[in-house]
PDB file of N, CA and C in Angstrom:
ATOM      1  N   UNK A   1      83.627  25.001 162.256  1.00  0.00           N
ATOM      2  CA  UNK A   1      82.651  23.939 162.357  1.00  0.00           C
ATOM      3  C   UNK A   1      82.416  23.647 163.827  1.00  0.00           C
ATOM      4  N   UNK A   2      81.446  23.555 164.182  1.00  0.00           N
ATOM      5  CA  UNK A   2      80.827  23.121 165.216  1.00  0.00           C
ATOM      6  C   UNK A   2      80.108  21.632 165.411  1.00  0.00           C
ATOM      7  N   UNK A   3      80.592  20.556 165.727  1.00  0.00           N
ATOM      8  CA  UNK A   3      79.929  19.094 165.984  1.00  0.00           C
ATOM      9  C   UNK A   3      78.972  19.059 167.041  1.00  0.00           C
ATOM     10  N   UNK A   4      77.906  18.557 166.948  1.00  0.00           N
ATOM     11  CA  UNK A   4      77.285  18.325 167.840  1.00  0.00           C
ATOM     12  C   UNK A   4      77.665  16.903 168.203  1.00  0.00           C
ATOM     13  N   UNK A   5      77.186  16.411 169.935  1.00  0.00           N
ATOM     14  CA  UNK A   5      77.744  15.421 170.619  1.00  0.00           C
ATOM     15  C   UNK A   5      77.272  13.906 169.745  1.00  0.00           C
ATOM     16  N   UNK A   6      76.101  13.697 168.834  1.00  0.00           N
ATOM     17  CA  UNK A   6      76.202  13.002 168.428  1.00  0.00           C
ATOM     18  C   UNK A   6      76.924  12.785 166.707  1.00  0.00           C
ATOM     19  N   UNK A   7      77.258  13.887 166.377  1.00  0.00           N
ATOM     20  CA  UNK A   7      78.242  14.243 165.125  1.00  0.00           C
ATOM     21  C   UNK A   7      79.831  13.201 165.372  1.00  0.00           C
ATOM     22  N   UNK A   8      79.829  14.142 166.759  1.00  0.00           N
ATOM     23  CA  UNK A   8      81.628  13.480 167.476  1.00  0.00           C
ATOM     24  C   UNK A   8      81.568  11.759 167.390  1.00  0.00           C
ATOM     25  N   UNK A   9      80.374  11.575 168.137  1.00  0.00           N
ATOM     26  CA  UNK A   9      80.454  10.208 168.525  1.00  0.00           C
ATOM     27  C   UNK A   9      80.648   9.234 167.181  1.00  0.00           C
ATOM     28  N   UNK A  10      79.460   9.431 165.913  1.00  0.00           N
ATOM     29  CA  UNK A  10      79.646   8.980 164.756  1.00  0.00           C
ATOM     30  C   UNK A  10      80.635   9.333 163.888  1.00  0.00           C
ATOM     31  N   UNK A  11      81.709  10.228 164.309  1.00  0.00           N
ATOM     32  CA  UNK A  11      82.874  10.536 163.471  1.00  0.00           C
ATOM     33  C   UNK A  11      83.603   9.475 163.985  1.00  0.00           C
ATOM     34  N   UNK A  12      83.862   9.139 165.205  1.00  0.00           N
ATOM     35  CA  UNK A  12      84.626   8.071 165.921  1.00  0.00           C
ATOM     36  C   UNK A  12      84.562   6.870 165.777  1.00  0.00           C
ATOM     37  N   UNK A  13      83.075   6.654 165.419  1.00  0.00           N
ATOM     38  CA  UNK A  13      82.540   5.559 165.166  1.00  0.00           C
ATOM     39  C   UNK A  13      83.477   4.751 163.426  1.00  0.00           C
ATOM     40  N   UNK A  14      82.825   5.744 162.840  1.00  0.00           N
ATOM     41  CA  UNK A  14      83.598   5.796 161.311  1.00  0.00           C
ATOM     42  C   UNK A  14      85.155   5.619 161.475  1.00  0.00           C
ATOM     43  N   UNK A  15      85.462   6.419 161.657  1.00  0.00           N
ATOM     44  CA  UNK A  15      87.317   6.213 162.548  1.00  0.00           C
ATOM     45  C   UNK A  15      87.582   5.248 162.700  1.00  0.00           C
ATOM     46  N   UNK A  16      87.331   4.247 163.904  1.00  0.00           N
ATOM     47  CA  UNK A  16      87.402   3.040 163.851  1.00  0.00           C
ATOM     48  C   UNK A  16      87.193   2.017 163.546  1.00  0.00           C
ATOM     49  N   UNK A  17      85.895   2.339 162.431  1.00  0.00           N
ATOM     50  CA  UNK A  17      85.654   1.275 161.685  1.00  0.00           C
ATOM     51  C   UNK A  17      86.340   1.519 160.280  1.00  0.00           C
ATOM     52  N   UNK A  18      87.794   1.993 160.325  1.00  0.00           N
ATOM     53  CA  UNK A  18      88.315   2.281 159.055  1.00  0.00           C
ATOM     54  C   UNK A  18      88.170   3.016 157.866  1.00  0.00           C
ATOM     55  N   UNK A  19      86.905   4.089 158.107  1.00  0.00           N
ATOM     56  CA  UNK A  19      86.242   4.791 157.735  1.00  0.00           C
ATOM     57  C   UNK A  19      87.084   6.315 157.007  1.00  0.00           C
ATOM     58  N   UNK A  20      87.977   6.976 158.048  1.00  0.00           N
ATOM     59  CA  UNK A  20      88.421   7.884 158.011  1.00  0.00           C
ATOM     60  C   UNK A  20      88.892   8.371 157.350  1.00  0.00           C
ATOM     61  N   UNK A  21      89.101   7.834 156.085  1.00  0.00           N
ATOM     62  CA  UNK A  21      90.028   8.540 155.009  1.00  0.00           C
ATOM     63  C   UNK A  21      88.416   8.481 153.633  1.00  0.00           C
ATOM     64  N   UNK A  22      87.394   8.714 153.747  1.00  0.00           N
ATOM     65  CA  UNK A  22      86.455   8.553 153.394  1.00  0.00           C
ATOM     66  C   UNK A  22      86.473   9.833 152.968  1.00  0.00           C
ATOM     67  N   UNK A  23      86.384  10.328 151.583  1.00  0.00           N
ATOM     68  CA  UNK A  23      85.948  12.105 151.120  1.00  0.00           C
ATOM     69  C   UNK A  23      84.400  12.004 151.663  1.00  0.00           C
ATOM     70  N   UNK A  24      84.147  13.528 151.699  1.00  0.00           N
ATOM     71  CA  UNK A  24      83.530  13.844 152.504  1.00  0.00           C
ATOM     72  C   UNK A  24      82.399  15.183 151.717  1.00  0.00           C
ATOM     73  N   UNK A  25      81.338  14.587 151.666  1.00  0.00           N
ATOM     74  CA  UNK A  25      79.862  15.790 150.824  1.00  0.00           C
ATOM     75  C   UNK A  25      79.282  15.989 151.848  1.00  0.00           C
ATOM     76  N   UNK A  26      79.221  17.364 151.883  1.00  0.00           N
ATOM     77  CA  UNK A  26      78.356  18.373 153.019  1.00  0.00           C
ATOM     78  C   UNK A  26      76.932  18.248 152.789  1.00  0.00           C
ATOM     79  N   UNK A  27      75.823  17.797 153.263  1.00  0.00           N
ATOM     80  CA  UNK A  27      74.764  18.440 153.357  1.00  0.00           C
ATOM     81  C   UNK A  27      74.229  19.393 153.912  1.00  0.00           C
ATOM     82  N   UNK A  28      74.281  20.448 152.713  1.00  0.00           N
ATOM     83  CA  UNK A  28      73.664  21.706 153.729  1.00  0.00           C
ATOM     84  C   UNK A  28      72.355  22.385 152.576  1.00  0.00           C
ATOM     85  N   UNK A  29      71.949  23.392 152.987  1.00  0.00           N
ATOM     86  CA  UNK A  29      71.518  24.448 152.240  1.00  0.00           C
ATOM     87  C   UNK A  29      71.933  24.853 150.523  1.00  0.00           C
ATOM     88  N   UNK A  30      70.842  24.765 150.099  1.00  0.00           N
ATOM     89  CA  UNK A  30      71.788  25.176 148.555  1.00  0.00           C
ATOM     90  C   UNK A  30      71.470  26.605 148.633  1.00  0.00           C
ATOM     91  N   UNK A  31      71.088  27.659 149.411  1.00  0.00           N
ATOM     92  CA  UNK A  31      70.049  28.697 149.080  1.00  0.00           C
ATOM     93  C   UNK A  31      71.688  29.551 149.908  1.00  0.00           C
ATOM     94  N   UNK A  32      72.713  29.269 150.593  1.00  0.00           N
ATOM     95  CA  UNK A  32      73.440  30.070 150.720  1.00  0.00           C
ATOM     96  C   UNK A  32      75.090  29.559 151.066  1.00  0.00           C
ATOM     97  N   UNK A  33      76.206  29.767 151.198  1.00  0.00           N
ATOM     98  CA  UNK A  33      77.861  29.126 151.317  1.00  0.00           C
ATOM     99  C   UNK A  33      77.528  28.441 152.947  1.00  0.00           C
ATOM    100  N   UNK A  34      76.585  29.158 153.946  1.00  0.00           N
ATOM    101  CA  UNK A  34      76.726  28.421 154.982  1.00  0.00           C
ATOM    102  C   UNK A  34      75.716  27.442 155.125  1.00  0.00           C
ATOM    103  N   UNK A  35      75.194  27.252 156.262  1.00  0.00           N
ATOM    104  CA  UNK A  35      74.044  26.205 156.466  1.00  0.00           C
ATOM    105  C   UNK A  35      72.661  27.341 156.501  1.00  0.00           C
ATOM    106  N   UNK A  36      72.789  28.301 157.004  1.00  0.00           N
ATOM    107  CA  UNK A  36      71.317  29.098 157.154  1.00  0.00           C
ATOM    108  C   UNK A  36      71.369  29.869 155.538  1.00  0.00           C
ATOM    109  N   UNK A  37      69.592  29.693 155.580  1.00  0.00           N
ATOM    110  CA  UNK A  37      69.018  29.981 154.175  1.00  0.00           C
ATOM    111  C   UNK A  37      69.073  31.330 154.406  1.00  0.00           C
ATOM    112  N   UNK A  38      69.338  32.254 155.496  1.00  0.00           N
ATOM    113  CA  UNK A  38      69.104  33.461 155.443  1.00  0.00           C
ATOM    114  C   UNK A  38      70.603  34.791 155.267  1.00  0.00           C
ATOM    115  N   UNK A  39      71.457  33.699 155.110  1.00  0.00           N
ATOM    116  CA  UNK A  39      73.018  34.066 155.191  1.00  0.00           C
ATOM    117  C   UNK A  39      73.531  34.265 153.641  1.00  0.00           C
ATOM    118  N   UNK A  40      72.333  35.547 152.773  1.00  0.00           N
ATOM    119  CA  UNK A  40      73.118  35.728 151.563  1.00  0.00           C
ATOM    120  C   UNK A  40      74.473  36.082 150.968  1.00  0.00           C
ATOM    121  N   UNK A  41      74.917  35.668 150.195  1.00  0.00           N
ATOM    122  CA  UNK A  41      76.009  36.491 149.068  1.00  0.00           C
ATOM    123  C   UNK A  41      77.027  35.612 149.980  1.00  0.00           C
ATOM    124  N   UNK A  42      78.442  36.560 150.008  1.00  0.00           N
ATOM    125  CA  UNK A  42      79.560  35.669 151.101  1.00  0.00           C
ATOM    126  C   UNK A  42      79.683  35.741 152.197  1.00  0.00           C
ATOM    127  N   UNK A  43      78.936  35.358 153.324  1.00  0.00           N
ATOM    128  CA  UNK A  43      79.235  35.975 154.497  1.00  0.00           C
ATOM    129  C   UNK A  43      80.275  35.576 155.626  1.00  0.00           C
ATOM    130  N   UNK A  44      80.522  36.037 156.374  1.00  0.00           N
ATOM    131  CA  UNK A  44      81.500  36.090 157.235  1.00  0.00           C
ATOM    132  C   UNK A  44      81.207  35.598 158.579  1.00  0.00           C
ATOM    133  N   UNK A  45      81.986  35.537 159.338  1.00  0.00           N
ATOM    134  CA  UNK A  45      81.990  35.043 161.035  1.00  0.00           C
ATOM    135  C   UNK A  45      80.717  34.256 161.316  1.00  0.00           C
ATOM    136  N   UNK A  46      80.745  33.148 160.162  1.00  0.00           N
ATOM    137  CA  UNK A  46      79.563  32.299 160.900  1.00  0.00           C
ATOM    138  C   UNK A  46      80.642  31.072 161.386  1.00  0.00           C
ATOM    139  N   UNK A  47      79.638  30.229 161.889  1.00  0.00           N
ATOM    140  CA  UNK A  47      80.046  28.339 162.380  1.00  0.00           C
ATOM    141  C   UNK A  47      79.048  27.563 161.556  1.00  0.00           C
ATOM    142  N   UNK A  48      79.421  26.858 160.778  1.00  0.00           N
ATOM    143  CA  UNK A  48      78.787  25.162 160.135  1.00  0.00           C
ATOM    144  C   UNK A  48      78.424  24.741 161.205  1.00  0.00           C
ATOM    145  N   UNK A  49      77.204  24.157 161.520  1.00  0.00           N
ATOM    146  CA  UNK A  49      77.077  23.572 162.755  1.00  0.00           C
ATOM    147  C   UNK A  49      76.698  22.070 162.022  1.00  0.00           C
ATOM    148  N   UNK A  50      77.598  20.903 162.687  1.00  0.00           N
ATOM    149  CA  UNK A  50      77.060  19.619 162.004  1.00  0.00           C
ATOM    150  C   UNK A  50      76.729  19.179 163.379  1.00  0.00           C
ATOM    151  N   UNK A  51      75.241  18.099 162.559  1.00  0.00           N
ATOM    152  CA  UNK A  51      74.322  17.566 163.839  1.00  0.00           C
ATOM    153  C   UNK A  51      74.148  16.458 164.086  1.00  0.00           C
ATOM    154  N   UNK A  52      74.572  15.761 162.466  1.00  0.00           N
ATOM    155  CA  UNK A  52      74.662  14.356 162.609  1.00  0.00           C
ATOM    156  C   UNK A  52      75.920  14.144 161.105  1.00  0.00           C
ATOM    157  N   UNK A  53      76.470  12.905 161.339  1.00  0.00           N
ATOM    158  CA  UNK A  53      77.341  12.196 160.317  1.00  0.00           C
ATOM    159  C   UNK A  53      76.673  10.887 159.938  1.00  0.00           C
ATOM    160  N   UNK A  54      76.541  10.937 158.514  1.00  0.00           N
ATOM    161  CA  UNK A  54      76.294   9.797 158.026  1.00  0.00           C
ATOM    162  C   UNK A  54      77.531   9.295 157.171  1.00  0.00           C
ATOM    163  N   UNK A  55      77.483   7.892 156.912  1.00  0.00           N
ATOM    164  CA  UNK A  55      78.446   7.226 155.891  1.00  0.00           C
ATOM    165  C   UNK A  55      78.002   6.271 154.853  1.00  0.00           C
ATOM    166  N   UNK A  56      77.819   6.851 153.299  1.00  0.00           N
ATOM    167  CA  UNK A  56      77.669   5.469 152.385  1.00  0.00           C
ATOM    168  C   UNK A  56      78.625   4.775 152.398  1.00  0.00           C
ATOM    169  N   UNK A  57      79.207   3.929 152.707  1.00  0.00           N
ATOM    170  CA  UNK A  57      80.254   3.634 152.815  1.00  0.00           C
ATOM    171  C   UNK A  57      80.298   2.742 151.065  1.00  0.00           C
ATOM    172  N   UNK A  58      79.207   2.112 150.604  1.00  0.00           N
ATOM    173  CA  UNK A  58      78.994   1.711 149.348  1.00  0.00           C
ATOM    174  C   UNK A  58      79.514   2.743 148.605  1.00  0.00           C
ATOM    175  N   UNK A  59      79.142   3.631 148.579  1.00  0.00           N
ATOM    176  CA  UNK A  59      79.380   4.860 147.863  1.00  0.00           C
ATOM    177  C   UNK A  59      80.494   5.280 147.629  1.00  0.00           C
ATOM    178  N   UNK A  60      80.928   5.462 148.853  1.00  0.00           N
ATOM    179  CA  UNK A  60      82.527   5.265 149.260  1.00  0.00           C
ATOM    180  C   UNK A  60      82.603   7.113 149.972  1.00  0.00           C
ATOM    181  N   UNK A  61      81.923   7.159 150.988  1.00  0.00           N
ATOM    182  CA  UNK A  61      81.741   8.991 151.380  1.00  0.00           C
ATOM    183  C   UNK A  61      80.994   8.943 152.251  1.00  0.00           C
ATOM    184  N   UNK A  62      81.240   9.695 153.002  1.00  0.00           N
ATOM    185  CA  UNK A  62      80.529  10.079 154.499  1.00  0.00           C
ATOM    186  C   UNK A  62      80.210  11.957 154.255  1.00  0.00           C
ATOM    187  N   UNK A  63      78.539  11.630 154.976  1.00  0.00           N
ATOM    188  CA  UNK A  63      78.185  13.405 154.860  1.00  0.00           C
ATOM    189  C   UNK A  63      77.988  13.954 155.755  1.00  0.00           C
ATOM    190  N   UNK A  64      78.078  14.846 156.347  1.00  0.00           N
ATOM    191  CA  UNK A  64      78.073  15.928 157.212  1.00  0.00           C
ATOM    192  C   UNK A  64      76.545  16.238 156.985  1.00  0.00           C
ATOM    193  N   UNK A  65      75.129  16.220 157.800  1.00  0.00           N
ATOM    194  CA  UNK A  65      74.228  16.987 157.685  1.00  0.00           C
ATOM    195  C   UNK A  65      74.368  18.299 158.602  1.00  0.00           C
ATOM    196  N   UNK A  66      74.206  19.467 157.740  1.00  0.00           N
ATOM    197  CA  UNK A  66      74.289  21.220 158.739  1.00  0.00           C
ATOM    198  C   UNK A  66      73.220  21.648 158.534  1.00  0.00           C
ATOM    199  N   UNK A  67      72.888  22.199 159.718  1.00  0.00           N
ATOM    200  CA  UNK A  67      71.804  23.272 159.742  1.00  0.00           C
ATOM    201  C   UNK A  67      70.640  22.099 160.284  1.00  0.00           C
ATOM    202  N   UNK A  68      69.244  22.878 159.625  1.00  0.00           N
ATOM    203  CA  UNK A  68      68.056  21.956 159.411  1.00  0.00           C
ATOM    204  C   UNK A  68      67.741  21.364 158.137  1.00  0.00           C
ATOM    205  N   UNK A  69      69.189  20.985 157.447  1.00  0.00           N
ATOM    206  CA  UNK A  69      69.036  20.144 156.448  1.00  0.00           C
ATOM    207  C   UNK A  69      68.177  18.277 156.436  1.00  0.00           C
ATOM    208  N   UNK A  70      67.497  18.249 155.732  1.00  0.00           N
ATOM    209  CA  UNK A  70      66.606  17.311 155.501  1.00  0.00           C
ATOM    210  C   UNK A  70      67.105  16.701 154.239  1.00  0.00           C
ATOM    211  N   UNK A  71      67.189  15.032 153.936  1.00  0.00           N
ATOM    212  CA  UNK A  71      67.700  14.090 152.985  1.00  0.00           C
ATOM    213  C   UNK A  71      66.455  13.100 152.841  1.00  0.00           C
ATOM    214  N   UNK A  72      66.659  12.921 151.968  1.00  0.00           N
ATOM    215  CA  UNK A  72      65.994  11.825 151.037  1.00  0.00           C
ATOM    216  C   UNK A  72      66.310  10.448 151.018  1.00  0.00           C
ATOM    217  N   UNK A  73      65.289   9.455 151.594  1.00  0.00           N
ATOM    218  CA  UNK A  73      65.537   8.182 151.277  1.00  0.00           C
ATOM    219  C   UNK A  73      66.437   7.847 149.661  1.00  0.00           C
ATOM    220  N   UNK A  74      66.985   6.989 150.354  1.00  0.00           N
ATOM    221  CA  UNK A  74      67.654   6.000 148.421  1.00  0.00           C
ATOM    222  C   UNK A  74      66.656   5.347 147.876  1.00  0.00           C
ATOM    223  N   UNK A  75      67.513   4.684 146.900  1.00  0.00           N
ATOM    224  CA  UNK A  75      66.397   3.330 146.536  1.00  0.00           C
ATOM    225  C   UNK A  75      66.317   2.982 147.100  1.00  0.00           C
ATOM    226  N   UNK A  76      64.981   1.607 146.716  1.00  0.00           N
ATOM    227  CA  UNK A  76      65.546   0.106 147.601  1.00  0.00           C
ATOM    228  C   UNK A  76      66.503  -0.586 146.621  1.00  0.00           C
ATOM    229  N   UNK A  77      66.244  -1.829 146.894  1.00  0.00           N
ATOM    230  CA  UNK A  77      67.182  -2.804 146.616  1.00  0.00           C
ATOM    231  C   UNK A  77      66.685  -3.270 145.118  1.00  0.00           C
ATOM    232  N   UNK A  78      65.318  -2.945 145.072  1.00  0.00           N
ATOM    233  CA  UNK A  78      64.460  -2.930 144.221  1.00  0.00           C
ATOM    234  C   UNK A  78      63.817  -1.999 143.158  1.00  0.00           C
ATOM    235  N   UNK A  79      64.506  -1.081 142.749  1.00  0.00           N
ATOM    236  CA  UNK A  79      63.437   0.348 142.101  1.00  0.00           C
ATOM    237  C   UNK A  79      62.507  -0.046 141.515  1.00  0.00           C
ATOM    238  N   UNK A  80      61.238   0.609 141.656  1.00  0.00           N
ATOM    239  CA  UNK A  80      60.206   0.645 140.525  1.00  0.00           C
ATOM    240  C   UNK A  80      60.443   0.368 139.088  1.00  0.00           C
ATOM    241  N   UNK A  81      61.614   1.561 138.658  1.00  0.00           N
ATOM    242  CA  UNK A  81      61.607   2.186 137.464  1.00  0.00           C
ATOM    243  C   UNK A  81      62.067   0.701 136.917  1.00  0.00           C
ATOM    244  N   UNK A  82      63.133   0.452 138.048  1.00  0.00           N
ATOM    245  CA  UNK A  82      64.246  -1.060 137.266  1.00  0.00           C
ATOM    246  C   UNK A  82      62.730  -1.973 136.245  1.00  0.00           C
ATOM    247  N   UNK A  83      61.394  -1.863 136.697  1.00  0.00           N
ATOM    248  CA  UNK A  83      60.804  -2.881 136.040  1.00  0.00           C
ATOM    249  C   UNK A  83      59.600  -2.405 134.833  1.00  0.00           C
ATOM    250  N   UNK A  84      59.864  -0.654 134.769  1.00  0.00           N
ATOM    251  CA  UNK A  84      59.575  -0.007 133.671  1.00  0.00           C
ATOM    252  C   UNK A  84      60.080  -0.260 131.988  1.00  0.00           C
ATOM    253  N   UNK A  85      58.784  -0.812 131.035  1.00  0.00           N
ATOM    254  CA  UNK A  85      59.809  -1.255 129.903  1.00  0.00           C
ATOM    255  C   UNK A  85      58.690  -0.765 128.991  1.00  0.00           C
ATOM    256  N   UNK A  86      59.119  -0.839 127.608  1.00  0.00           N
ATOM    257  CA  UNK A  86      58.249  -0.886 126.492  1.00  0.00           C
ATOM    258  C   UNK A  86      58.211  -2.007 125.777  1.00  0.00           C
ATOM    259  N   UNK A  87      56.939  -2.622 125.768  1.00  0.00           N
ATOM    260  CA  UNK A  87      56.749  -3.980 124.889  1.00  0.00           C
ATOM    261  C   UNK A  87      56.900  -3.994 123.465  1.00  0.00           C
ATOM    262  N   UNK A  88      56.896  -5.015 122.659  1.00  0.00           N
ATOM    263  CA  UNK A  88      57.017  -5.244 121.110  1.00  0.00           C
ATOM    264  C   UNK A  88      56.208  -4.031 120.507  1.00  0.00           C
ATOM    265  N   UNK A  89      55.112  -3.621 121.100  1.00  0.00           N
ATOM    266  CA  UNK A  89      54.327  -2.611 120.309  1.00  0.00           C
ATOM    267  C   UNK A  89      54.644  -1.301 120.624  1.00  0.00           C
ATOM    268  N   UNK A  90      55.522  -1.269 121.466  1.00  0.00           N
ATOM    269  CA  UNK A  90      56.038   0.380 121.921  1.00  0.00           C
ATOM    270  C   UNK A  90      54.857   1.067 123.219  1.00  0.00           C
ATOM    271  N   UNK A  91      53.680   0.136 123.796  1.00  0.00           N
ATOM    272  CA  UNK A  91      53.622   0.292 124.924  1.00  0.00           C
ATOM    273  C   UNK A  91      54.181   0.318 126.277  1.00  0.00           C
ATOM    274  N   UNK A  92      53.962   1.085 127.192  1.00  0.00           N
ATOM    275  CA  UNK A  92      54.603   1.419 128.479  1.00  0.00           C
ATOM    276  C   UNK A  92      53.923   0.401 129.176  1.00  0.00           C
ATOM    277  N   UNK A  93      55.290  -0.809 129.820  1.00  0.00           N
ATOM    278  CA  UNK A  93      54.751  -1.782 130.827  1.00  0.00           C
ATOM    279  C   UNK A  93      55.249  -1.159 132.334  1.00  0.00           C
ATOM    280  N   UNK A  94      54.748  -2.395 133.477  1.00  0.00           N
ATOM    281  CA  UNK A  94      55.012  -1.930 134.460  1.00  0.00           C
ATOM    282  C   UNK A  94      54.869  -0.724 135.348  1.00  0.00           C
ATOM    283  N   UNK A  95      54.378   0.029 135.305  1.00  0.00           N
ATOM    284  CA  UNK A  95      53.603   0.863 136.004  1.00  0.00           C
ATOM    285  C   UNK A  95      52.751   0.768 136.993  1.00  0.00           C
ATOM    286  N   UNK A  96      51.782  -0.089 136.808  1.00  0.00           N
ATOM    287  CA  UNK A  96      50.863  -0.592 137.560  1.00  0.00           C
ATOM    288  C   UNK A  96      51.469  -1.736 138.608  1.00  0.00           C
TER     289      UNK A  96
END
């Protein structure tokens, strides 16, 4: 594994904010074992390169983003769906 300088800094960060014993989900690539999409089957003598660390700490887990992995907003605090229902007649409310 390879950290980049702001990886280190937010591992430290986490560290001291009691963080550290936090399991730990990789974001990487689903398309191959390392971070590059072009690294089929099992390959060998590469480096994970992590670029940034995040922490749900709600969640209770901190992730490693590798490569040019890209993530997805959460909810809000609010979901849509939470106000999706079917009324007395078996119509779809809330949508609109």
């Amino acid at each position: 594994m390879e950290y980049s300088a702001q990886a280190s800094k937010q591992l430290d960060t986490y560290e001291a904010a009691g963080f550290g014993t936090l399991p730990v989900c990789i974001a990487k690539t689903h398309l191959s074992i390392s971070s590059d999409p072009a690294l089929k089957g099992a390959p060998t003598g590469w480096t994970l390169p992590v670029r940034e660390v995040r922490a749900s700490v709600g969640a209770g887990f901190v992730y490693p983003i590798c490569g040019e992995m890209r993530t997805k907003p959460g909810l809000s605090a609010s979901p849509a769906a939470a106000r999706i229902d079917l009324d007395e007649h078996g119509e779809i409310i809330g949508l609109s």
